[in-house]
PDB file of N, CA and C in Angstrom:
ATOM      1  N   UNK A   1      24.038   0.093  -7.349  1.00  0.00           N
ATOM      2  CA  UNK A   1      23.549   1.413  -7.698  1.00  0.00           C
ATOM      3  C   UNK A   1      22.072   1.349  -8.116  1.00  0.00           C
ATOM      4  N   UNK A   2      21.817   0.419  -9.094  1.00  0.00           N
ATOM      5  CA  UNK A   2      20.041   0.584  -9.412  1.00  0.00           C
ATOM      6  C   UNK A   2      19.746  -0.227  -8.248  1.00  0.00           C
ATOM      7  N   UNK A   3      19.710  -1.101  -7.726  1.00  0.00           N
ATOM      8  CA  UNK A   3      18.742  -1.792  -6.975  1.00  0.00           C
ATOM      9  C   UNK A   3      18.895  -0.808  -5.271  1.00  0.00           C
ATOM     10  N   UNK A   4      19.746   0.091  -5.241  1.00  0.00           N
ATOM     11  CA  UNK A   4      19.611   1.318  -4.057  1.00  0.00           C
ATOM     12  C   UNK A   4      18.659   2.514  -4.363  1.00  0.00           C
ATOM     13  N   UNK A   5      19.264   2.700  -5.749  1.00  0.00           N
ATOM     14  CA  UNK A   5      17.883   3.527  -6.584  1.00  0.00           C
ATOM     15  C   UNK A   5      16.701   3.276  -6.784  1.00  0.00           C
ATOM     16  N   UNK A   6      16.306   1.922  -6.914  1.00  0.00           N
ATOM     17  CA  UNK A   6      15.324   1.416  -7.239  1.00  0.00           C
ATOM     18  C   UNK A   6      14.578   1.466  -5.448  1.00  0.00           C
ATOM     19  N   UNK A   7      15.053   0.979  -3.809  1.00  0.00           N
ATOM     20  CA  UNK A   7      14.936   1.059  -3.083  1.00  0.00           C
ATOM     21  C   UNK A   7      14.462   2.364  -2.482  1.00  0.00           C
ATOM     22  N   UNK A   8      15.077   3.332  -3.155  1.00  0.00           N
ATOM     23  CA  UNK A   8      14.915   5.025  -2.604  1.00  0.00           C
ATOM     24  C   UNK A   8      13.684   5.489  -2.891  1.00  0.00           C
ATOM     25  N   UNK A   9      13.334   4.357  -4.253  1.00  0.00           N
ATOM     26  CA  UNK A   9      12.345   5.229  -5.075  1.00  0.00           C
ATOM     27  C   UNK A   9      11.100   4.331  -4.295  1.00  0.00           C
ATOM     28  N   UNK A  10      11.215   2.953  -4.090  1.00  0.00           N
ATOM     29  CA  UNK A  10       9.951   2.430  -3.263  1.00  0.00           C
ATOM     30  C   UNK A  10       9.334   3.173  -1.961  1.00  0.00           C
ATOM     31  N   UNK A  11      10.839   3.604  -1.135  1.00  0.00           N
ATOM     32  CA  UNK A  11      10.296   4.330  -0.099  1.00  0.00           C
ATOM     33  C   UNK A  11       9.966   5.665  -0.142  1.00  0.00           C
ATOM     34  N   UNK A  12      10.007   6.398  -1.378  1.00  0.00           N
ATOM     35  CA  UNK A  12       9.337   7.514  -1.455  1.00  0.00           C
ATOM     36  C   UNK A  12       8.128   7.161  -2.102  1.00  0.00           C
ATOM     37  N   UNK A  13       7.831   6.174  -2.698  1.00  0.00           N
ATOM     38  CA  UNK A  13       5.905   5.686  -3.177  1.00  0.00           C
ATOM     39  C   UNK A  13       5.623   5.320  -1.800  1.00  0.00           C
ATOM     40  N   UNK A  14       6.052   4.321  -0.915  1.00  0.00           N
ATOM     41  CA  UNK A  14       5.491   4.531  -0.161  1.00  0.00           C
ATOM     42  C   UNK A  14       4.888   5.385   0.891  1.00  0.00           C
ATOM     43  N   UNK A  15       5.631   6.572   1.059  1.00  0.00           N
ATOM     44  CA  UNK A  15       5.277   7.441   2.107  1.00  0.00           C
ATOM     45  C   UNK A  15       4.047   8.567   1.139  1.00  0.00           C
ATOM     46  N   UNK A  16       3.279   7.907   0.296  1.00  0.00           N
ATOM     47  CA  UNK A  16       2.550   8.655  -0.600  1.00  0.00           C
ATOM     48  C   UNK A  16       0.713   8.047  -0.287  1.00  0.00           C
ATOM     49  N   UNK A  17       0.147   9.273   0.171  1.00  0.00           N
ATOM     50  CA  UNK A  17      -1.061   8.451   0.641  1.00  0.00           C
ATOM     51  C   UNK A  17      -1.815   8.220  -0.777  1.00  0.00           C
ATOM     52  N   UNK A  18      -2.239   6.710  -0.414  1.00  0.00           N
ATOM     53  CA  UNK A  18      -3.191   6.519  -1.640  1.00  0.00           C
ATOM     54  C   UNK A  18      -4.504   7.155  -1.910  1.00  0.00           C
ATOM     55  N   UNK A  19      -5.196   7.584  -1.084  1.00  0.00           N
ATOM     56  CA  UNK A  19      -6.183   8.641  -1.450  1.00  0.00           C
ATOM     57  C   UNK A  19      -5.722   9.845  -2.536  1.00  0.00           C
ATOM     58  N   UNK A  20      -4.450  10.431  -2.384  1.00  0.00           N
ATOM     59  CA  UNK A  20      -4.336  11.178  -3.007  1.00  0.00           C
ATOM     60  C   UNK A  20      -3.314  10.651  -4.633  1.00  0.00           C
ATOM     61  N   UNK A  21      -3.615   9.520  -4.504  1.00  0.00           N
ATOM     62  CA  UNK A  21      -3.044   8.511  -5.822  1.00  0.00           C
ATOM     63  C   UNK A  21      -3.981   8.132  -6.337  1.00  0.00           C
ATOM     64  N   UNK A  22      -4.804   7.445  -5.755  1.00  0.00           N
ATOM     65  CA  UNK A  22      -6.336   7.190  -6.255  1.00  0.00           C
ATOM     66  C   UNK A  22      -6.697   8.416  -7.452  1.00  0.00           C
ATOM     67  N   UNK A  23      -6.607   9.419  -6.852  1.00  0.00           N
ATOM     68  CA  UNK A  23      -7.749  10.947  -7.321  1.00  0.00           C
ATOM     69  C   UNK A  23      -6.579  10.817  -9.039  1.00  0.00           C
ATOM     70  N   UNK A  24      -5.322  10.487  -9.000  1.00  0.00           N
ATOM     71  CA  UNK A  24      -4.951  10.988 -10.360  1.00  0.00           C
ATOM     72  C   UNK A  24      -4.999   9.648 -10.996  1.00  0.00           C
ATOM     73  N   UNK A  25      -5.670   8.387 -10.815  1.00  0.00           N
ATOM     74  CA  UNK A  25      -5.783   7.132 -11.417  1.00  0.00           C
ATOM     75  C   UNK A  25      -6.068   7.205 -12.728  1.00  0.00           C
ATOM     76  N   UNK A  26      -7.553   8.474 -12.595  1.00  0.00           N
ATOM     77  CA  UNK A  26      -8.169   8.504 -13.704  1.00  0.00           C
ATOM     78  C   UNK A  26      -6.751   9.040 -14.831  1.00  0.00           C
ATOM     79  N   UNK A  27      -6.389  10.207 -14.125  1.00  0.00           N
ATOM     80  CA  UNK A  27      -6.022  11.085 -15.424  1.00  0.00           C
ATOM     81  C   UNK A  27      -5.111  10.164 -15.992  1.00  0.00           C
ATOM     82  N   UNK A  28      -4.436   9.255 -15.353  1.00  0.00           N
ATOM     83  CA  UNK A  28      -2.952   8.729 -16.487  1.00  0.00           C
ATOM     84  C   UNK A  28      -3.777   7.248 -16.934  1.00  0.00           C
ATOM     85  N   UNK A  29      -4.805   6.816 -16.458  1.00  0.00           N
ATOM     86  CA  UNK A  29      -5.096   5.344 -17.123  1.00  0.00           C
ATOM     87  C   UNK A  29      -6.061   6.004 -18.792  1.00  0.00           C
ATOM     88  N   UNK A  30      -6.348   7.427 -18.495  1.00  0.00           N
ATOM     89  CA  UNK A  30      -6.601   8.228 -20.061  1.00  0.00           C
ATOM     90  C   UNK A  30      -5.192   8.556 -20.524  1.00  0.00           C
ATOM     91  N   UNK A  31      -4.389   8.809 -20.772  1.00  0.00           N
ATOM     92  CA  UNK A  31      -3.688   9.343 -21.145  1.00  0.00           C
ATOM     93  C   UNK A  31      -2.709   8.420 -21.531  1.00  0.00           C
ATOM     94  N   UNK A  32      -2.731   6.916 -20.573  1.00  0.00           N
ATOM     95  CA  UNK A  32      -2.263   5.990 -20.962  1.00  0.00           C
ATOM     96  C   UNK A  32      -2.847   5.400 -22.168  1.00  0.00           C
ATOM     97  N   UNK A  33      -4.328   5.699 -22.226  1.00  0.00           N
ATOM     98  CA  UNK A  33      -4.779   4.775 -23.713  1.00  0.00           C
ATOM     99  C   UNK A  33      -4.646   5.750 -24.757  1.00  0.00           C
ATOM    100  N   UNK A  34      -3.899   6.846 -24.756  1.00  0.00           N
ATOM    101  CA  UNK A  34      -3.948   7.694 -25.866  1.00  0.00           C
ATOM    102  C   UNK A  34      -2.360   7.250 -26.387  1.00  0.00           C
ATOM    103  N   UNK A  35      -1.994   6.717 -26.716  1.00  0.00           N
ATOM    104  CA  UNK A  35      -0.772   6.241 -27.647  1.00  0.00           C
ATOM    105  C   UNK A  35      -0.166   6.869 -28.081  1.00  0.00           C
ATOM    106  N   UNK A  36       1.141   7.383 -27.833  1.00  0.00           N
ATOM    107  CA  UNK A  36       2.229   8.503 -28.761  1.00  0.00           C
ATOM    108  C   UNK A  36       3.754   7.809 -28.408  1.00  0.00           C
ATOM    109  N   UNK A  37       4.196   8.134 -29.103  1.00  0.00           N
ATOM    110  CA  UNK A  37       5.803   7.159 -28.891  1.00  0.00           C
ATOM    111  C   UNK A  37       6.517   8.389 -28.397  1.00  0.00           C
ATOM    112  N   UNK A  38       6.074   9.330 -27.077  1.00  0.00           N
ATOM    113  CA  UNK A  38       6.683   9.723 -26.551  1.00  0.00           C
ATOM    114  C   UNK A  38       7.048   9.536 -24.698  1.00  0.00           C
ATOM    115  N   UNK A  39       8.069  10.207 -24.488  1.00  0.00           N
ATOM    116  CA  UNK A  39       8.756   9.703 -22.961  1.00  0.00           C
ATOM    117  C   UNK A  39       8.129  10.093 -22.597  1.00  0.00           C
ATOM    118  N   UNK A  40       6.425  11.456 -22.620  1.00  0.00           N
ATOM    119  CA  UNK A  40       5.442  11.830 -21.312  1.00  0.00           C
ATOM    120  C   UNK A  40       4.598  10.394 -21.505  1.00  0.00           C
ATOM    121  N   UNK A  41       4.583   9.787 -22.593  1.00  0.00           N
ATOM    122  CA  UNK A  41       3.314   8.724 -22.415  1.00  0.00           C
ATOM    123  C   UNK A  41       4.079   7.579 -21.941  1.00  0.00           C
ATOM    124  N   UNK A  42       4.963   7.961 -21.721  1.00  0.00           N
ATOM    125  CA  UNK A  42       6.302   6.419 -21.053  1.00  0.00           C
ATOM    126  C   UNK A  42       6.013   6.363 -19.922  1.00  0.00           C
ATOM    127  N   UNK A  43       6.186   8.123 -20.061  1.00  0.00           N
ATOM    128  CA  UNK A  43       5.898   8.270 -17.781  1.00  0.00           C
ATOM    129  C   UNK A  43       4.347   8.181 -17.633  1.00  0.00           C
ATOM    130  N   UNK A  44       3.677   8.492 -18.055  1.00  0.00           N
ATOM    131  CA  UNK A  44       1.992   8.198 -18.010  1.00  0.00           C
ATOM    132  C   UNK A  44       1.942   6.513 -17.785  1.00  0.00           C
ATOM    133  N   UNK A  45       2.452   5.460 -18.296  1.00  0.00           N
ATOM    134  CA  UNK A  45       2.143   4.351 -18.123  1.00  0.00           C
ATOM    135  C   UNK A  45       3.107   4.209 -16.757  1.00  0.00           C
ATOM    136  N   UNK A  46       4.093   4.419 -16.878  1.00  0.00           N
ATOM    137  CA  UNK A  46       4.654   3.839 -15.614  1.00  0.00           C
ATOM    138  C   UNK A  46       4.386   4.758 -14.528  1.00  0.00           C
ATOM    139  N   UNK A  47       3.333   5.861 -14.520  1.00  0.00           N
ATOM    140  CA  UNK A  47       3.208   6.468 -13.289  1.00  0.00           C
ATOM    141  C   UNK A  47       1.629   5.461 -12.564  1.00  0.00           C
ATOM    142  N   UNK A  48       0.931   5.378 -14.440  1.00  0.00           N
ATOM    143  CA  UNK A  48      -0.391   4.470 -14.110  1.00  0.00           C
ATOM    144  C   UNK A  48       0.025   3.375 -12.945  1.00  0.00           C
ATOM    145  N   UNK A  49       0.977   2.554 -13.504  1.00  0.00           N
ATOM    146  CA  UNK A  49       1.247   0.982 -12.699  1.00  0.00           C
ATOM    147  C   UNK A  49       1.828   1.262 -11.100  1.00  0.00           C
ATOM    148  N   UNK A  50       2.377   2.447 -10.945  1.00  0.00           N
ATOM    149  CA  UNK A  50       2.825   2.393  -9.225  1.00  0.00           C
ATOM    150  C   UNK A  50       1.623   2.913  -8.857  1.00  0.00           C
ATOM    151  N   UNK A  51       0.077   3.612  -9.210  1.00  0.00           N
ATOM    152  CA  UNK A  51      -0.788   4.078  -8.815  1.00  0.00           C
ATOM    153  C   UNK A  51      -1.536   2.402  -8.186  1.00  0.00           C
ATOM    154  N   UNK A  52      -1.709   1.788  -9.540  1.00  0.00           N
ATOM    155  CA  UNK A  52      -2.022   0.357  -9.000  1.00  0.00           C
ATOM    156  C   UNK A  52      -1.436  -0.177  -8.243  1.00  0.00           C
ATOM    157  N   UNK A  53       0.106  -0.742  -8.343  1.00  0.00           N
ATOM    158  CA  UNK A  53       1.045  -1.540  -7.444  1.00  0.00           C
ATOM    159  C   UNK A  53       0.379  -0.660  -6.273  1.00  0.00           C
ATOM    160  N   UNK A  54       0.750   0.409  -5.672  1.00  0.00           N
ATOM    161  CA  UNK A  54       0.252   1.268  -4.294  1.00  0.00           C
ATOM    162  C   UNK A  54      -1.336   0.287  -3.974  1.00  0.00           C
ATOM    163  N   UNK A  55      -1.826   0.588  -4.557  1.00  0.00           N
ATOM    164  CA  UNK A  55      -3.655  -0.108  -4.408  1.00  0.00           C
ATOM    165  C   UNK A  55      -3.333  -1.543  -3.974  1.00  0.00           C
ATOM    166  N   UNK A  56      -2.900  -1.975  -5.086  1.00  0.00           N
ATOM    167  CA  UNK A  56      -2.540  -3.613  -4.618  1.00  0.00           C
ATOM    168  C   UNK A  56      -1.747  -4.286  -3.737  1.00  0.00           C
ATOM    169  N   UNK A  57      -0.795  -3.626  -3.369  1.00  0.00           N
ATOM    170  CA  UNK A  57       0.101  -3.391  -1.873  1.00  0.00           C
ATOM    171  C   UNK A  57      -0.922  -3.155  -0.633  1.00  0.00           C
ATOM    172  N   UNK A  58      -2.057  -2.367  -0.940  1.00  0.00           N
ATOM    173  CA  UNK A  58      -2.530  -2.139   0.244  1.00  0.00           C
ATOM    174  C   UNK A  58      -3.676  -2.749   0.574  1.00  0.00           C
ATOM    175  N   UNK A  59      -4.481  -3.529  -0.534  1.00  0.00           N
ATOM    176  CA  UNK A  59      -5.224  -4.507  -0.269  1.00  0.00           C
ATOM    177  C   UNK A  59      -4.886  -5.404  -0.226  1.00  0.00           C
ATOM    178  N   UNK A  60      -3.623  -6.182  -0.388  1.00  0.00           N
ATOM    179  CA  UNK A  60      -2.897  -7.305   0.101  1.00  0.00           C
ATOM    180  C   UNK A  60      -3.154  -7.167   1.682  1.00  0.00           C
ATOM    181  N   UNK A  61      -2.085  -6.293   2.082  1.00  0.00           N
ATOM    182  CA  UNK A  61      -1.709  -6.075   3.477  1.00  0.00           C
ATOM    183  C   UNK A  61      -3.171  -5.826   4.211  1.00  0.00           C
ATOM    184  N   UNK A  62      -4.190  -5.336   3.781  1.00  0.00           N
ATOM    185  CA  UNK A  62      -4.991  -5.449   4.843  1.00  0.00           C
ATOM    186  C   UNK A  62      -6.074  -6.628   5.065  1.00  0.00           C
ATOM    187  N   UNK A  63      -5.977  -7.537   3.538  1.00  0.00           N
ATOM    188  CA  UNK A  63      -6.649  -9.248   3.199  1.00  0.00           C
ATOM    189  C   UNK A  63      -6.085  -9.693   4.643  1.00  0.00           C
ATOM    190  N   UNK A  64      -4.572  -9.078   5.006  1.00  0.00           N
ATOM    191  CA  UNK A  64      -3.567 -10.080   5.670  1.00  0.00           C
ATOM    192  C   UNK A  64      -3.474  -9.515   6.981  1.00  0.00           C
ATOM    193  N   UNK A  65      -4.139  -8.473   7.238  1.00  0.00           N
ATOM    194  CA  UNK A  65      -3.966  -7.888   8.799  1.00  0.00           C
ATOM    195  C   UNK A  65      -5.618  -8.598   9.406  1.00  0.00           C
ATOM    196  N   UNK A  66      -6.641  -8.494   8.390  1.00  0.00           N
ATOM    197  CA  UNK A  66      -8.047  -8.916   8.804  1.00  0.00           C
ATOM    198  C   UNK A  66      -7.913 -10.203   8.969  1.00  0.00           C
ATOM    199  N   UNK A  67      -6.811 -11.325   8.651  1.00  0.00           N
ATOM    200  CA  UNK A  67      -6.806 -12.565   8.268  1.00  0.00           C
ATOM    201  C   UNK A  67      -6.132 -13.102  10.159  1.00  0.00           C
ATOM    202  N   UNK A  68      -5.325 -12.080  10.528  1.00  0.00           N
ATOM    203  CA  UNK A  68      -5.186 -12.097  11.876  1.00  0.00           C
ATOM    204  C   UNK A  68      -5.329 -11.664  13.383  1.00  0.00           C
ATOM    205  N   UNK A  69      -6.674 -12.148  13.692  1.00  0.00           N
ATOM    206  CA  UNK A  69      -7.626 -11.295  14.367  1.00  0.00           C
ATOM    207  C   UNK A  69      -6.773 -11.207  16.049  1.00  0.00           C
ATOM    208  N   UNK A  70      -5.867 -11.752  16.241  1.00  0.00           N
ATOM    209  CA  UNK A  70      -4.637 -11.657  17.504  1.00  0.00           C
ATOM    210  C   UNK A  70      -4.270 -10.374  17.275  1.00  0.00           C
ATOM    211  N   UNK A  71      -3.854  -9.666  15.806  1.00  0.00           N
ATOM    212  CA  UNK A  71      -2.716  -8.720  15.459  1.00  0.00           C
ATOM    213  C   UNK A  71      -3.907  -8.055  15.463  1.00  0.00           C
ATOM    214  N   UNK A  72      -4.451  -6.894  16.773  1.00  0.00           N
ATOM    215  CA  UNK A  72      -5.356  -5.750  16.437  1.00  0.00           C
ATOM    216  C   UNK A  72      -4.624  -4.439  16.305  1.00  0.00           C
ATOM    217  N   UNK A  73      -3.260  -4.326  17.344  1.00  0.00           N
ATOM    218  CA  UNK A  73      -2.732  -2.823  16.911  1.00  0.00           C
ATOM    219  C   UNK A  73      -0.735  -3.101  16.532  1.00  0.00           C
ATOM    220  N   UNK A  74      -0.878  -4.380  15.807  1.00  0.00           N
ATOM    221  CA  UNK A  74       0.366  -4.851  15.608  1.00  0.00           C
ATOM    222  C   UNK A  74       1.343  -5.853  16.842  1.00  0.00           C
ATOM    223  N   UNK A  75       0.752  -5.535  17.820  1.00  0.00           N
ATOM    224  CA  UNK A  75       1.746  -6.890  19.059  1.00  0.00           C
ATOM    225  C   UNK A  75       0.143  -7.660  19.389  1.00  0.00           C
ATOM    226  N   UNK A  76       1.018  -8.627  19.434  1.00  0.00           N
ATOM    227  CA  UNK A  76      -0.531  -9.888  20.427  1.00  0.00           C
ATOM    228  C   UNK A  76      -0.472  -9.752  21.565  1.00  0.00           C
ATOM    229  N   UNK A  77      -1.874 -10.020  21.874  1.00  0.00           N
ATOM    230  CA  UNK A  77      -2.245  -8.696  23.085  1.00  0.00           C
ATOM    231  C   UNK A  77      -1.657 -10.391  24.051  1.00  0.00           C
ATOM    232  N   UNK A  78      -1.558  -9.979  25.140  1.00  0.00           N
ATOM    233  CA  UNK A  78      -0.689 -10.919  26.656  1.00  0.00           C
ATOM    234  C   UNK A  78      -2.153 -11.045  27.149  1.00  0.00           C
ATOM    235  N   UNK A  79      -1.879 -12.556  27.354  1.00  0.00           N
ATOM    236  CA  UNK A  79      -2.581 -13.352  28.199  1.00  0.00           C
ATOM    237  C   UNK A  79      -2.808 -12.892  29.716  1.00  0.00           C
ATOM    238  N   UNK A  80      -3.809 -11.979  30.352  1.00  0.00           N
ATOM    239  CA  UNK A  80      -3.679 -11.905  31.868  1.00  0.00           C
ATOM    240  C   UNK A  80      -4.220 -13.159  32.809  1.00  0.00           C
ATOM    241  N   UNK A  81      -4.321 -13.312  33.700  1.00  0.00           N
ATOM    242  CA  UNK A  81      -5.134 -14.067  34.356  1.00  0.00           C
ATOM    243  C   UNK A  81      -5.911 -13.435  34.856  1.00  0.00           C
ATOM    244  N   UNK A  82      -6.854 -14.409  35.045  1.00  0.00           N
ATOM    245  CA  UNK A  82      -8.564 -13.065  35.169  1.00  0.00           C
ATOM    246  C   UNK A  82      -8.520 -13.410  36.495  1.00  0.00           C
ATOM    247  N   UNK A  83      -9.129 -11.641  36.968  1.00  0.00           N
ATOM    248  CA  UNK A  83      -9.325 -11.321  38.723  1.00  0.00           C
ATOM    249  C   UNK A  83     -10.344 -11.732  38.736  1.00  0.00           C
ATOM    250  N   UNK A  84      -9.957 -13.304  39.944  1.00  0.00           N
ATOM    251  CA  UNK A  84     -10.306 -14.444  40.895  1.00  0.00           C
ATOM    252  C   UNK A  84     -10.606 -13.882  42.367  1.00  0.00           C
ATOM    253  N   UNK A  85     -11.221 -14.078  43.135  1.00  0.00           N
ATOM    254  CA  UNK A  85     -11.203 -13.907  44.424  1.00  0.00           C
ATOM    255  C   UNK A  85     -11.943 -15.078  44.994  1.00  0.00           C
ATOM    256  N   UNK A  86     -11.418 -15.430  45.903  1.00  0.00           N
ATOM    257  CA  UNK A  86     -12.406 -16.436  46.739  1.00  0.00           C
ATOM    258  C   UNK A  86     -13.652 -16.483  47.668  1.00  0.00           C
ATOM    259  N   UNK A  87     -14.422 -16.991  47.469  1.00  0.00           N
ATOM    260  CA  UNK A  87     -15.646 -16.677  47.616  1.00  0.00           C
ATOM    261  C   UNK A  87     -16.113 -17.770  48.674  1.00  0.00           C
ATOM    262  N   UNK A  88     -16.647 -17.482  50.053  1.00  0.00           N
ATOM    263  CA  UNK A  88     -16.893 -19.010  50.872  1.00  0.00           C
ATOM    264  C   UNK A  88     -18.477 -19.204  51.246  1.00  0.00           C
TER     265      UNK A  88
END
């Protein structure tokens, strides 16, 4: 049950563009340093850290797509043999 929950909830961060995660970085990494022992500043920190995890997920993956210059649109491109003709 949690680790399906926990799954549901990755693939709905993921389908979340980070541009528009970026833009609310600011507001909860303030709101995160404002300290109250309440559940909005619970969700303020843990909304802060999937804003990051998202960032850091996606500069991983692209350290690791630039790192493989074969993988340009995800398949490695096929070897042709280059047009030869004979020449006398």
């Amino acid at each position: 049950m949690l680790e399906s929950t926990l799954d549901n909830l990755a693939e709905r961060i993921l389908s979340f563009d980070e541009g528009s995660l970026a833009s609310l970085w600011e507001k909860y990494k303030s709101r995160m340093e404002r300290f109250e022992p309440t559940k909005e500043w619970e969700k303020a920190v843990i909304i802060f850290f999937i804003i990051n995890a998202v960032r850091a997920k996606n500069h991983i993956f692209n350290e690791q797509i630039l790192r493989q210059p074969e993988v340009s649109s995800g398949k490695k491109q096929q070897k042709k043999k280059p047009d030869l003709r004979l020449v006398k």
